[in-house]
N, C-alpha and C. Protein backbone atom coordinates (compact mmCIF):
# COMPACT_ATOMS: atom_id res chain seq x y z
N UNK A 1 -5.04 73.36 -8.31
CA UNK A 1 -5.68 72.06 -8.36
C UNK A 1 -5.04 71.08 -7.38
N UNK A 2 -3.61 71.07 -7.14
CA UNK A 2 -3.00 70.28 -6.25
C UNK A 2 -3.34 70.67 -5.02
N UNK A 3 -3.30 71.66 -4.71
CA UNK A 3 -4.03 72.07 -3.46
C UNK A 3 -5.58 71.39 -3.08
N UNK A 4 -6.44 71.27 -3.42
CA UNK A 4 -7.62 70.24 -3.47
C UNK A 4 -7.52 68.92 -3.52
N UNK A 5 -6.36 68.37 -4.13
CA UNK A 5 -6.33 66.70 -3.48
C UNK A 5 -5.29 66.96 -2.48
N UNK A 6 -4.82 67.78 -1.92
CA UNK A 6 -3.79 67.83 -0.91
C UNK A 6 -5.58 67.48 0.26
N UNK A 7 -5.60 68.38 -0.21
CA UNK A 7 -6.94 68.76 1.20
C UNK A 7 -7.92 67.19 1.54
N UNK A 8 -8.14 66.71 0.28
CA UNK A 8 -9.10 65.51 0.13
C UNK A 8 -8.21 64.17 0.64
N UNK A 9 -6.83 64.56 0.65
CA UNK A 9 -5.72 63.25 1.55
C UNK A 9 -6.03 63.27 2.82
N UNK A 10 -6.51 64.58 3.47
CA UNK A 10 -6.07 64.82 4.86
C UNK A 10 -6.53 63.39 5.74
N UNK A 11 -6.54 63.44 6.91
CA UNK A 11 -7.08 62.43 8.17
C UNK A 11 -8.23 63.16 7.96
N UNK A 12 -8.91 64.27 8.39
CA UNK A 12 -9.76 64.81 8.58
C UNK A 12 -10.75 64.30 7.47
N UNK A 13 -10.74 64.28 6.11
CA UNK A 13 -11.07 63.87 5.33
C UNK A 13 -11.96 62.48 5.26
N UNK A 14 -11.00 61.78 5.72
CA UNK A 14 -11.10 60.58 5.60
C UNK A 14 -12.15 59.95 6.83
N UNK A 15 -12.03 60.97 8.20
CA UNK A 15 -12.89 60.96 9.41
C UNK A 15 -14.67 61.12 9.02
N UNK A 16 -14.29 62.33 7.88
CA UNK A 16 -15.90 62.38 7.01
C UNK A 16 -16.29 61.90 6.37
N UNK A 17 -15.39 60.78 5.48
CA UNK A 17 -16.20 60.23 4.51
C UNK A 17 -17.05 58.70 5.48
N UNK A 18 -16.16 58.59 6.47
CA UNK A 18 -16.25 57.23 6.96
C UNK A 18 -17.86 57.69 7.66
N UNK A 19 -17.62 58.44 8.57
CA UNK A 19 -18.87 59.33 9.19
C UNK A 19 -20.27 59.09 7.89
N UNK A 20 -19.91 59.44 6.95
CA UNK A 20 -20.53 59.85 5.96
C UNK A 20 -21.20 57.91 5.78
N UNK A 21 -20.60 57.07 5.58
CA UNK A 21 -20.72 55.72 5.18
C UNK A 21 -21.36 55.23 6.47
N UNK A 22 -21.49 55.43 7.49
CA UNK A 22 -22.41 55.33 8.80
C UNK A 22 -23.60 55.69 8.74
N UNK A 23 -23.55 56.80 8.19
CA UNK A 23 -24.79 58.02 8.29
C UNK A 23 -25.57 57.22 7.21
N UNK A 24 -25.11 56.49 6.14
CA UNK A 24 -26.27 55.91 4.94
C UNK A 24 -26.24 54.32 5.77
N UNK A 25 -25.42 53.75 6.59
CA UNK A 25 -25.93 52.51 6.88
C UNK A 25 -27.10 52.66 8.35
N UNK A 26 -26.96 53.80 9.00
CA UNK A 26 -28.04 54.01 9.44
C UNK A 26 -29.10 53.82 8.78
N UNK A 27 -29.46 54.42 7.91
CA UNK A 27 -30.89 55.19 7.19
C UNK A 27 -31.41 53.75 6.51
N UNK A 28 -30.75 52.31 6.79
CA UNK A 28 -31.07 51.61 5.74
C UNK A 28 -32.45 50.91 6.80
N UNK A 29 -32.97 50.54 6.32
CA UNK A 29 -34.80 50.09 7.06
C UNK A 29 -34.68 48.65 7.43
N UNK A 30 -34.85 48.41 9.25
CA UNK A 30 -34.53 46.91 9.69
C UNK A 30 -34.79 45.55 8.68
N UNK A 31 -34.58 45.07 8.61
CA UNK A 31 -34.67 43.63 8.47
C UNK A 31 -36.29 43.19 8.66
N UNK A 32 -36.85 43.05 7.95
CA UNK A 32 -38.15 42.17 8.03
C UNK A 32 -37.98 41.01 8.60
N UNK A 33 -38.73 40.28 9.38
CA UNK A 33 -39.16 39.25 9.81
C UNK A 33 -40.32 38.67 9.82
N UNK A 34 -40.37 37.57 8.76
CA UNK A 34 -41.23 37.16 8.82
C UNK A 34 -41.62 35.75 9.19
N UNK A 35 -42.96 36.11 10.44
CA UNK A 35 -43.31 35.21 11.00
C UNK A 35 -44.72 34.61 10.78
N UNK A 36 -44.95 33.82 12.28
CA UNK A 36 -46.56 33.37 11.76
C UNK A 36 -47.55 34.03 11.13
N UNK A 37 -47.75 35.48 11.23
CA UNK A 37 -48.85 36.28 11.53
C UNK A 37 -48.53 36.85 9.79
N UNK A 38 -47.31 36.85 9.44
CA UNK A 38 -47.26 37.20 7.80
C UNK A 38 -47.87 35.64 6.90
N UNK A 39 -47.46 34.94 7.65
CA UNK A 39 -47.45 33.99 6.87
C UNK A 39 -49.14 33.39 6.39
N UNK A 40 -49.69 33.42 7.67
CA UNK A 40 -51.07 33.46 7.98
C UNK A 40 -51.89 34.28 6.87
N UNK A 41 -51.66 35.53 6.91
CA UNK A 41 -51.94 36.09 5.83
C UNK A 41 -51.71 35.76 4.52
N UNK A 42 -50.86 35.62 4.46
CA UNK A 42 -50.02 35.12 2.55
C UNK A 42 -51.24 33.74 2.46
N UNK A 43 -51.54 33.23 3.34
CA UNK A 43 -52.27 31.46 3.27
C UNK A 43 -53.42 32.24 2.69
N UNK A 44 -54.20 32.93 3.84
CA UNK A 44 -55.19 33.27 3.92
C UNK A 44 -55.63 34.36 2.08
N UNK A 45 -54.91 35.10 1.96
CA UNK A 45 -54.70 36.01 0.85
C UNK A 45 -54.70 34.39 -0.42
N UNK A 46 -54.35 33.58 -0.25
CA UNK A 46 -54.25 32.87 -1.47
C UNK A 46 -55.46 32.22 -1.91
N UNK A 47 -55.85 31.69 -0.32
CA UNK A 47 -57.33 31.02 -0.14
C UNK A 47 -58.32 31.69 -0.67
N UNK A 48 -58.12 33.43 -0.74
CA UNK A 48 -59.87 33.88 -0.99
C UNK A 48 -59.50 34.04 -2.32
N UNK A 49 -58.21 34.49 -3.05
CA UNK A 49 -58.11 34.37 -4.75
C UNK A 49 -58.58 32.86 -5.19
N UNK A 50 -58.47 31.76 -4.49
CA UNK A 50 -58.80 30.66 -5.14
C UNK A 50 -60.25 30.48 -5.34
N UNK A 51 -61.22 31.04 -4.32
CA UNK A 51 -61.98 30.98 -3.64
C UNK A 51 -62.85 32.17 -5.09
N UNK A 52 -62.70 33.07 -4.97
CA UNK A 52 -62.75 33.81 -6.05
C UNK A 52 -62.86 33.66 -7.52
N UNK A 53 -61.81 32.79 -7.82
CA UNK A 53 -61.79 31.98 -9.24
C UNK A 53 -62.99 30.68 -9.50
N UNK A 54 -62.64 29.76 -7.91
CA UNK A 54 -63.96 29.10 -8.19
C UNK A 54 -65.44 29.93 -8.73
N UNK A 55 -65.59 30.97 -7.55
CA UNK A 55 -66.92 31.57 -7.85
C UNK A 55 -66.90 31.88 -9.11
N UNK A 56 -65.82 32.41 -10.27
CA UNK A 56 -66.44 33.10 -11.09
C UNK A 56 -66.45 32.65 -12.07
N UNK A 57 -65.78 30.87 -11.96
CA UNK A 57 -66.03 29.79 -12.77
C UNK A 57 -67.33 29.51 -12.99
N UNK A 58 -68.47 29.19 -11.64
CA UNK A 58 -69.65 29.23 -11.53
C UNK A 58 -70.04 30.13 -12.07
N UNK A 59 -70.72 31.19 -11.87
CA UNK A 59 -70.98 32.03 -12.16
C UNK A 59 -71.02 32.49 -13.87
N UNK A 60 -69.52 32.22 -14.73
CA UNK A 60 -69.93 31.91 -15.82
C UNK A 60 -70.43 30.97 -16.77
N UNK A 61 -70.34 30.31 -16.02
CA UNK A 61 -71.31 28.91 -16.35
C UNK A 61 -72.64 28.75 -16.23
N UNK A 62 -73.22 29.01 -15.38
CA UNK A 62 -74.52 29.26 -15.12
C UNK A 62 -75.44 30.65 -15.63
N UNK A 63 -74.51 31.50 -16.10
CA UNK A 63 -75.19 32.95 -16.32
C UNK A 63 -75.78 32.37 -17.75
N UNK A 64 -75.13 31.87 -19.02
CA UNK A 64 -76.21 31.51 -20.05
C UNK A 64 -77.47 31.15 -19.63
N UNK A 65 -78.27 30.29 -18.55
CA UNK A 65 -79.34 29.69 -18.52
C UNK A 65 -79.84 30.71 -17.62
N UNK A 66 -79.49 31.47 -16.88
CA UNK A 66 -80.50 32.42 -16.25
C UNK A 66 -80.88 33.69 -16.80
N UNK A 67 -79.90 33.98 -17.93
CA UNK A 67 -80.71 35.35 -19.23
C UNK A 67 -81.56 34.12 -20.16
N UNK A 68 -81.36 33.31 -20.16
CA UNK A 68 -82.46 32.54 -20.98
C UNK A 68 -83.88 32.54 -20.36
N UNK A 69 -83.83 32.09 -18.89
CA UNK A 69 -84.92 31.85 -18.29
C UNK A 69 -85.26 32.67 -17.96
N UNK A 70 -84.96 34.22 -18.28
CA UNK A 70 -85.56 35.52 -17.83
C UNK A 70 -85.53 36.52 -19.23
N UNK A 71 -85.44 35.94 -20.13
CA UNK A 71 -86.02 36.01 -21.60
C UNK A 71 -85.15 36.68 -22.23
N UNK A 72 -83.84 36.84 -22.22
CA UNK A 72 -83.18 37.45 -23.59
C UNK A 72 -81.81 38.22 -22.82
N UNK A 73 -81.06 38.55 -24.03
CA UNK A 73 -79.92 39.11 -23.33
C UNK A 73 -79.82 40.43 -23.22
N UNK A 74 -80.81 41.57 -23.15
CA UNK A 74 -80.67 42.89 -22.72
C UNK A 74 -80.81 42.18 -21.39
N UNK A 75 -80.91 41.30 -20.39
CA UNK A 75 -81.00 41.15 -18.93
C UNK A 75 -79.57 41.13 -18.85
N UNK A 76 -79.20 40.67 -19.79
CA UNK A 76 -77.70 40.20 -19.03
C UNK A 76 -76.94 40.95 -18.28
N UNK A 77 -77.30 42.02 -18.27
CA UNK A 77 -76.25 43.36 -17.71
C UNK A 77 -76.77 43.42 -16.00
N UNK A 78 -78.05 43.70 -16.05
CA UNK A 78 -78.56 43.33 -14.84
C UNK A 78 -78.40 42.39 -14.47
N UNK A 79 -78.74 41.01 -14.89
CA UNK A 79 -78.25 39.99 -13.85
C UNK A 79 -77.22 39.82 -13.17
N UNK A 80 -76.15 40.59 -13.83
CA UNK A 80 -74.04 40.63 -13.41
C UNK A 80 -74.28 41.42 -12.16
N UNK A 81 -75.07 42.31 -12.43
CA UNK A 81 -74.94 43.59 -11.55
C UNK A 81 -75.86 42.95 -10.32
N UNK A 82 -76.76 42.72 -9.85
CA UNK A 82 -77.54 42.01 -9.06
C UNK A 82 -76.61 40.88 -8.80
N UNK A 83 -76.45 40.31 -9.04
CA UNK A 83 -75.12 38.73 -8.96
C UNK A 83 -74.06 40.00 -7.66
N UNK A 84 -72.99 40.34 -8.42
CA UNK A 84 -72.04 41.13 -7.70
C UNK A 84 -72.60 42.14 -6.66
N UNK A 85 -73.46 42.77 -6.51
CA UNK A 85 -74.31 43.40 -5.45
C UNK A 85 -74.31 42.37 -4.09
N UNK A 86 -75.11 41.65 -4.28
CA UNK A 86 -75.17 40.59 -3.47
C UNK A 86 -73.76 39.84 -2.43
N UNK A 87 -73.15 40.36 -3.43
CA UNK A 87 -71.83 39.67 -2.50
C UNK A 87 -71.61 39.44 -0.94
């Protein structure tokens, strides 16, 4: 057994582990930067969720009076579906 931490003292040893601690700070993935062109997006990405919520504020608001005015609620399924089609 002493023979095995004799070996794990060596210089040599110590040349591999360091090697070894290089070899994983290589592998680590650059640095993001983020600039206009992310940022643009993140705006843009927020704008159409808002944009989205409005619509489907509308949309449930107004859907009671158009299964009314088209006579009953077996339409209702179709009207969603025709509504979202349209998009």
């Amino acid at each position: 057994m002493t023979q095995r931490y004799a070996a794990a003292s060596t210089p040599d040893s110590k040349e591999a582990s360091v090697d070894a601690q290089d070899a994983t700070r290589e592998k680590s993935p650059p640095k993001f930067q983020k600039g206009p062109r992310f940022w643009t997006i993140i705006v843009v990405l927020s704008l159409i969720s808002l944009l989205t919520a409005l619509e489907a504020t509308v949309t449930s608001t107004v859907m009671p009076s158009l299964v009314a005015d088209l006579g009953g609620g077996e339409n209702f399924i179709w009207i969603s579906n025709a509504y979202f089609l349209t998009m």
